[in-house]
C-alpha atoms as a PDB file:
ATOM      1  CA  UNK A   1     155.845 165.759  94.308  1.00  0.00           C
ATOM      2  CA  UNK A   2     152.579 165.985  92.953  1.00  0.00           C
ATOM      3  CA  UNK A   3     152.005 162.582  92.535  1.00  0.00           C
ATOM      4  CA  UNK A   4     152.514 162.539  96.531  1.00  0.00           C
ATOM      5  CA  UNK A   5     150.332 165.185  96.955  1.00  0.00           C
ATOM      6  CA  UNK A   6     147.316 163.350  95.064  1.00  0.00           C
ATOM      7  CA  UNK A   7     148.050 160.409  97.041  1.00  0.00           C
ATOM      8  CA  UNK A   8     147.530 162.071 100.315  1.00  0.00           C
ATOM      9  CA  UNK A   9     144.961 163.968  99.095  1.00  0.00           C
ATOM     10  CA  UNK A  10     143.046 160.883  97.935  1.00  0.00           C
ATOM     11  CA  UNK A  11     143.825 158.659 101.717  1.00  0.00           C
ATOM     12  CA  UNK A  12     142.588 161.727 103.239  1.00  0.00           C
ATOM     13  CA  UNK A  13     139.457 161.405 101.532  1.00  0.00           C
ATOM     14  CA  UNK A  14     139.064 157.580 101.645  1.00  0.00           C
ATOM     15  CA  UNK A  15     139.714 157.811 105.687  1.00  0.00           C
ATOM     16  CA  UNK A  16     137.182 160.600 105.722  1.00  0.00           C
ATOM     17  CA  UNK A  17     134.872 158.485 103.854  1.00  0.00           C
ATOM     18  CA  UNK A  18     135.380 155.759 105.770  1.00  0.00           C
ATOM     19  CA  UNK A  19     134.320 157.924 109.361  1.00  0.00           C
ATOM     20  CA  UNK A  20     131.928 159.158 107.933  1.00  0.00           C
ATOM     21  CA  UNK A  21     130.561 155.561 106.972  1.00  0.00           C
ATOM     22  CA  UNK A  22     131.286 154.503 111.023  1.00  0.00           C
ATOM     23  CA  UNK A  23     129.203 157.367 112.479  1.00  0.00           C
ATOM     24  CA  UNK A  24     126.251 156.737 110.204  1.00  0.00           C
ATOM     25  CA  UNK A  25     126.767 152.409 111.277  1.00  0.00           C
ATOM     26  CA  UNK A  26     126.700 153.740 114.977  1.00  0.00           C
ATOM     27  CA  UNK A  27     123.472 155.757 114.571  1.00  0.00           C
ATOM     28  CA  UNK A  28     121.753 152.940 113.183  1.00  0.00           C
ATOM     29  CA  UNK A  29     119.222 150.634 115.462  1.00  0.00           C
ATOM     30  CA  UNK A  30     119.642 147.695 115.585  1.00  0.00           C
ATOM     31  CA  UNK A  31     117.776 145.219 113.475  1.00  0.00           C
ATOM     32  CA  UNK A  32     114.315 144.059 113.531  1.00  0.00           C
ATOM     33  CA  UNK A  33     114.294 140.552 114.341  1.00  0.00           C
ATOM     34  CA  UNK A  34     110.660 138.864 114.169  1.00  0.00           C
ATOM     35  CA  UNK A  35     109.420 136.243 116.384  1.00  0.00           C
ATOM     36  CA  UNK A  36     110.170 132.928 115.581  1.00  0.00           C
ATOM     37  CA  UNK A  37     107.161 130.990 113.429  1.00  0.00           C
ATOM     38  CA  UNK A  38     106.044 128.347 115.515  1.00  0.00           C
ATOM     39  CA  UNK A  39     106.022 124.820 113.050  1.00  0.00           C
ATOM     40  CA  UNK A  40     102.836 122.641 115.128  1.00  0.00           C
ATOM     41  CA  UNK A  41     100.659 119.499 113.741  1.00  0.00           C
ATOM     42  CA  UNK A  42      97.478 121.810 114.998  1.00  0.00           C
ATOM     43  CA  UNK A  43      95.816 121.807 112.126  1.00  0.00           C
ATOM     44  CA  UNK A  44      93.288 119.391 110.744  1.00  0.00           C
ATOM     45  CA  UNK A  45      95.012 118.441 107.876  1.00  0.00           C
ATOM     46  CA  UNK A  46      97.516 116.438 109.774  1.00  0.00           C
ATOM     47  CA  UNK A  47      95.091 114.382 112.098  1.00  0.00           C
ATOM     48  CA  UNK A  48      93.175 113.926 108.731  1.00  0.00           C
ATOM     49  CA  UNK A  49      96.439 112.418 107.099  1.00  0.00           C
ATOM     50  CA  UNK A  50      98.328 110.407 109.967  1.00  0.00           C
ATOM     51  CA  UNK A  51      94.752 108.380 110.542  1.00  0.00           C
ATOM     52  CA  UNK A  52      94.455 107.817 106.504  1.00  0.00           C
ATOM     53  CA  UNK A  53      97.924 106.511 107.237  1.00  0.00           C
ATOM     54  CA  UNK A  54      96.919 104.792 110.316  1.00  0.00           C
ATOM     55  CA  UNK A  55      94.041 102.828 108.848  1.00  0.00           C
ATOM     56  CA  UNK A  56      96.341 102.189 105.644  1.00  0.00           C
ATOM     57  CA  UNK A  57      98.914 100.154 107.878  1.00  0.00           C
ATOM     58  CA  UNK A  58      96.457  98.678 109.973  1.00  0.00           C
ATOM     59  CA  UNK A  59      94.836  97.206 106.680  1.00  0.00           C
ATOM     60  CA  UNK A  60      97.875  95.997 105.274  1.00  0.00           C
ATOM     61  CA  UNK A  61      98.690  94.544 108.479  1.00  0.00           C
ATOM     62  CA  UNK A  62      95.750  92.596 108.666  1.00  0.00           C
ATOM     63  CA  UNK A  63      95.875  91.809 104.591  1.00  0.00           C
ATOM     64  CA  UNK A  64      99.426  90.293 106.267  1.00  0.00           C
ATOM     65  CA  UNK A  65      97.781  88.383 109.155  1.00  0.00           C
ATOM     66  CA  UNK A  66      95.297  87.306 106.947  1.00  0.00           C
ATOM     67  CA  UNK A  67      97.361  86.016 104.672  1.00  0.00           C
ATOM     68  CA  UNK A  68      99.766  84.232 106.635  1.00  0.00           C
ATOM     69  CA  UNK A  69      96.925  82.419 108.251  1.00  0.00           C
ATOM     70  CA  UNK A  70      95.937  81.085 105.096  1.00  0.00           C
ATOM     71  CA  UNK A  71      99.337  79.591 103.856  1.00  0.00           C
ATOM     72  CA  UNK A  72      99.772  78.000 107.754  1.00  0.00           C
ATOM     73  CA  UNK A  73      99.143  74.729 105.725  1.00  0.00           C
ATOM     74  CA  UNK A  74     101.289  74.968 103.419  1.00  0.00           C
ATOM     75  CA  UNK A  75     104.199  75.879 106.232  1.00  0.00           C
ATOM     76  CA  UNK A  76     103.542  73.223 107.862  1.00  0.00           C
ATOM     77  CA  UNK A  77     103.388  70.411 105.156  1.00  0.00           C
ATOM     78  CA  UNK A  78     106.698  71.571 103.872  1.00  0.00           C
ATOM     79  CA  UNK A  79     107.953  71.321 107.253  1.00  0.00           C
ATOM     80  CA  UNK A  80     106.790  67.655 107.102  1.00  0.00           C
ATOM     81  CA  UNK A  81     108.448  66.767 103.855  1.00  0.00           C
ATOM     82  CA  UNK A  82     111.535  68.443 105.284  1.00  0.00           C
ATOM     83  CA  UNK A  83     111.710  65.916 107.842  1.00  0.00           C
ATOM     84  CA  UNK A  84     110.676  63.240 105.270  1.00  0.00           C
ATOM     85  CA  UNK A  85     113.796  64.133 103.078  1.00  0.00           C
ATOM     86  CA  UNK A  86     116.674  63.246 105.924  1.00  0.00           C
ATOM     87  CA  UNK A  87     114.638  60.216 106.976  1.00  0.00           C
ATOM     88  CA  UNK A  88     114.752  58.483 103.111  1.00  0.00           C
ATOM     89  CA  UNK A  89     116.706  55.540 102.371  1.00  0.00           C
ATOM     90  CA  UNK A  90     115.927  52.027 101.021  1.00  0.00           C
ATOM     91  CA  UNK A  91     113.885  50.525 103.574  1.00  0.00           C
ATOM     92  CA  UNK A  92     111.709  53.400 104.060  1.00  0.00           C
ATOM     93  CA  UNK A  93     111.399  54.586 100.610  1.00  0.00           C
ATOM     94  CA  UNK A  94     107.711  53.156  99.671  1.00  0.00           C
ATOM     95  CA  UNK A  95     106.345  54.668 103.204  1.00  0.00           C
ATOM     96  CA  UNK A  96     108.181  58.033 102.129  1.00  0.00           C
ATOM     97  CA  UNK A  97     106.405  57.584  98.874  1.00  0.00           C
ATOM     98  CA  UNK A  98     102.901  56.844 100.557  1.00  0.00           C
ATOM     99  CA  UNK A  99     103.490  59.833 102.648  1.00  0.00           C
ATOM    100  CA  UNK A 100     103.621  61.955  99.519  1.00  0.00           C
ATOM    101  CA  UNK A 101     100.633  60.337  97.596  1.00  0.00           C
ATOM    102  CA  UNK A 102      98.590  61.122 100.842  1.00  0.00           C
ATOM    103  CA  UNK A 103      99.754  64.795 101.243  1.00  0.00           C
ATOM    104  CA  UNK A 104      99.377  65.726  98.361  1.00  0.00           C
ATOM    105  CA  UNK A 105      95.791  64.092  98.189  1.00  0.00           C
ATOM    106  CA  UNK A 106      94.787  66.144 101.626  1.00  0.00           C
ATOM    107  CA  UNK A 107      96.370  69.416 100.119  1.00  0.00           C
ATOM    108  CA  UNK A 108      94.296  69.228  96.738  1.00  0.00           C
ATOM    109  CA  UNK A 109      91.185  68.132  98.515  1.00  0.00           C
ATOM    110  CA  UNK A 110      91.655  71.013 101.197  1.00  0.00           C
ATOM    111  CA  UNK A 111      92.445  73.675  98.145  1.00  0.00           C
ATOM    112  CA  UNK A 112      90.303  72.836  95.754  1.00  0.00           C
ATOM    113  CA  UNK A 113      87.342  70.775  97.362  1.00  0.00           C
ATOM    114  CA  UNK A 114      86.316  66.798  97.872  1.00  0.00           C
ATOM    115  CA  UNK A 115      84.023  66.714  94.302  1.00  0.00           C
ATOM    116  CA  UNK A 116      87.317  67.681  92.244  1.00  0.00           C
ATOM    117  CA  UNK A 117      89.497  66.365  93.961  1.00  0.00           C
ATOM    118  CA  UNK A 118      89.124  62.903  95.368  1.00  0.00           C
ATOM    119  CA  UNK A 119      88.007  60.806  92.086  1.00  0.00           C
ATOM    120  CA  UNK A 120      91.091  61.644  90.794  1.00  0.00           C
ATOM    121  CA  UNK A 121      93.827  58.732  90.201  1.00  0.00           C
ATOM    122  CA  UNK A 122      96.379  58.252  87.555  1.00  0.00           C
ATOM    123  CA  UNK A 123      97.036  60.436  85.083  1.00  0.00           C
ATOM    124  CA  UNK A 124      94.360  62.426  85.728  1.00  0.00           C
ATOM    125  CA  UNK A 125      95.712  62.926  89.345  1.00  0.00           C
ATOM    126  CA  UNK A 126      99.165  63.686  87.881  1.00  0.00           C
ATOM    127  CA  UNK A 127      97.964  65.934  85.047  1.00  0.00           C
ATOM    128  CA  UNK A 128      95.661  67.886  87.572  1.00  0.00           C
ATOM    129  CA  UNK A 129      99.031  68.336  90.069  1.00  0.00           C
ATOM    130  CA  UNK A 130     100.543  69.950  86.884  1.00  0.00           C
ATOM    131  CA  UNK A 131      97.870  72.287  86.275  1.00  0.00           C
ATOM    132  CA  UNK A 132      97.794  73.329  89.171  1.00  0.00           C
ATOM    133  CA  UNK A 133     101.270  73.897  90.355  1.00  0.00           C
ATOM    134  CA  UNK A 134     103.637  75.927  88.363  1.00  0.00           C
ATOM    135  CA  UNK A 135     106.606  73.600  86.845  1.00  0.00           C
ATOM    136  CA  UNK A 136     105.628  71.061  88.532  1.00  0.00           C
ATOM    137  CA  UNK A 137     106.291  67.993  85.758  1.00  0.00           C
ATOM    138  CA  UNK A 138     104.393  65.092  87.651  1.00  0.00           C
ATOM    139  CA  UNK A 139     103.931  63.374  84.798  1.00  0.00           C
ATOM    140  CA  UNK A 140     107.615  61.810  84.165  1.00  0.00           C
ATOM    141  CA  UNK A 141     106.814  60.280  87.523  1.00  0.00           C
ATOM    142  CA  UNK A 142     104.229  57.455  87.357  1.00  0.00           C
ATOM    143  CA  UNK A 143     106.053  55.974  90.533  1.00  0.00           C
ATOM    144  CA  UNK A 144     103.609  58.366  92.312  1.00  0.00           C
ATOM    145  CA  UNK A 145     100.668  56.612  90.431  1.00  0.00           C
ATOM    146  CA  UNK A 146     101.771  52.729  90.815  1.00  0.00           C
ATOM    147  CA  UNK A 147     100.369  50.692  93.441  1.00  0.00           C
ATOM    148  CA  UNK A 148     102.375  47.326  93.195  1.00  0.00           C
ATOM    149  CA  UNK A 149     106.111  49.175  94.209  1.00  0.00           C
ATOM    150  CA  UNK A 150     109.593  47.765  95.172  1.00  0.00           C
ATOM    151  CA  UNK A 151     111.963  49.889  95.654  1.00  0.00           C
ATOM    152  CA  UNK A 152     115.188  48.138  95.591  1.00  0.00           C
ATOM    153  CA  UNK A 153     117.790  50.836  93.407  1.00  0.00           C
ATOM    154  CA  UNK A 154     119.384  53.644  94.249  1.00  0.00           C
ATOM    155  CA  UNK A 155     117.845  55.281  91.113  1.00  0.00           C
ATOM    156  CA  UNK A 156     114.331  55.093  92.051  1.00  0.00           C
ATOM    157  CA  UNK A 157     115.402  56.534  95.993  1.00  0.00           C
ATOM    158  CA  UNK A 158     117.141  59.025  93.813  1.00  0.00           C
ATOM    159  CA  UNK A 159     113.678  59.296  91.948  1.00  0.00           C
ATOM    160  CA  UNK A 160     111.935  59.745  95.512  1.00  0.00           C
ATOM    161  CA  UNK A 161     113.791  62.694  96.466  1.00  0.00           C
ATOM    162  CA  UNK A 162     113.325  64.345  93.086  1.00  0.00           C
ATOM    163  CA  UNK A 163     109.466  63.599  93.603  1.00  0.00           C
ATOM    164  CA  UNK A 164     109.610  65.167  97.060  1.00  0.00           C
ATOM    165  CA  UNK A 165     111.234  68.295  95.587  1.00  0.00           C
ATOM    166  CA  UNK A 166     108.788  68.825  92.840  1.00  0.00           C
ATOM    167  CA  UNK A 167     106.051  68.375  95.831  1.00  0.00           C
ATOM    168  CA  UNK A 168     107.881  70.965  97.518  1.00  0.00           C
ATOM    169  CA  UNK A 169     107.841  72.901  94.638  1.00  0.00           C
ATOM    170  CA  UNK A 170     104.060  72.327  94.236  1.00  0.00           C
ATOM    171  CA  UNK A 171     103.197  73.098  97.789  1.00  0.00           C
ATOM    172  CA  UNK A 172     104.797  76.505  97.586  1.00  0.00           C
ATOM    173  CA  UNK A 173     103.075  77.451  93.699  1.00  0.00           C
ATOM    174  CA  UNK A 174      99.907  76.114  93.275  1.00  0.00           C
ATOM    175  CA  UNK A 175      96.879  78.494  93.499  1.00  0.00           C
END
């Protein structure tokens, strides 16, 4: 019995507490909310920043432009020697091969100027193209350097097309 009487004793006082608790929520006010802080790009800081960034990607656009324009010749002469490479076969090989000589003569001379360029011939022609390209082994192909040529083998049209590729590979790498 006492055990009961503890037991009610202490749920008396816990639902007492627990009014009491209720009438002090209900006399509270309710809660100060402040206004909401307003997040703007008003201040100098950001019109200073976004035109530093403005002026950044208009430079690197033009950096881009510029660039591009520069390299339009070597676009286009690959787009030449593209069309070169499907039109190769036997009887066409030596005009495919004066094609190249000549191309790569107006690409040097454009690059790197008339007085370096144009007395070159021979080996001096082929070890300038490998200077100036990067692997770029012109040597190993004095075909490029001979002027009496018949082409009559399927090696030496195979030796054409390997030729145009390394041209390729020179139009595309050299400084």
């Amino acid at each position: 019995m006492k055990t009961i009487l503890i037991l009610y004793k202490t749920t008396l006082f816990i639902s007492l507490f627990l009014m009491s608790i209720r009438n002090q929520i209900d006399e509270l006010e309710p809660v100060f909310e402040p206004e909401p802080i307003s997040f703007t790009y008003n201040t100098p800081a950001w019109y200073i920043l976004g035109s530093i960034i403005l002026l950044v990607a208009f430079y690197i656009l033009f950096v881009q432009l510029k660039k591009y324009k520069k390299n339009r010749y070597r676009r286009d002469a690959l787009k030449l020697m593209d069309s070169w490479n499907i039109a190769i076969t036997s009887s066409n090989a030596i005009l495919v091969l004066n094609n190249i000589r000549i191309l790569l003569k107006q690409l040097a001379i454009f690059k790197y100027g008339r007085l370096e360029v144009a007395s070159l011939y021979g080996s001096d022609w082929l070890n300038f193209l490998e200077s100036k390209g990067k692997d770029t082994p012109f040597s190993k192909y004095s075909i490029l350097i001979q002027n009496d040529l018949e082409l009559d083998s399927d090696i030496e049209n195979k030796t054409i097309h390997e030729l145009l590729e390394i041209s390729k590979k020179w139009i595309k790498s050299h400084a």
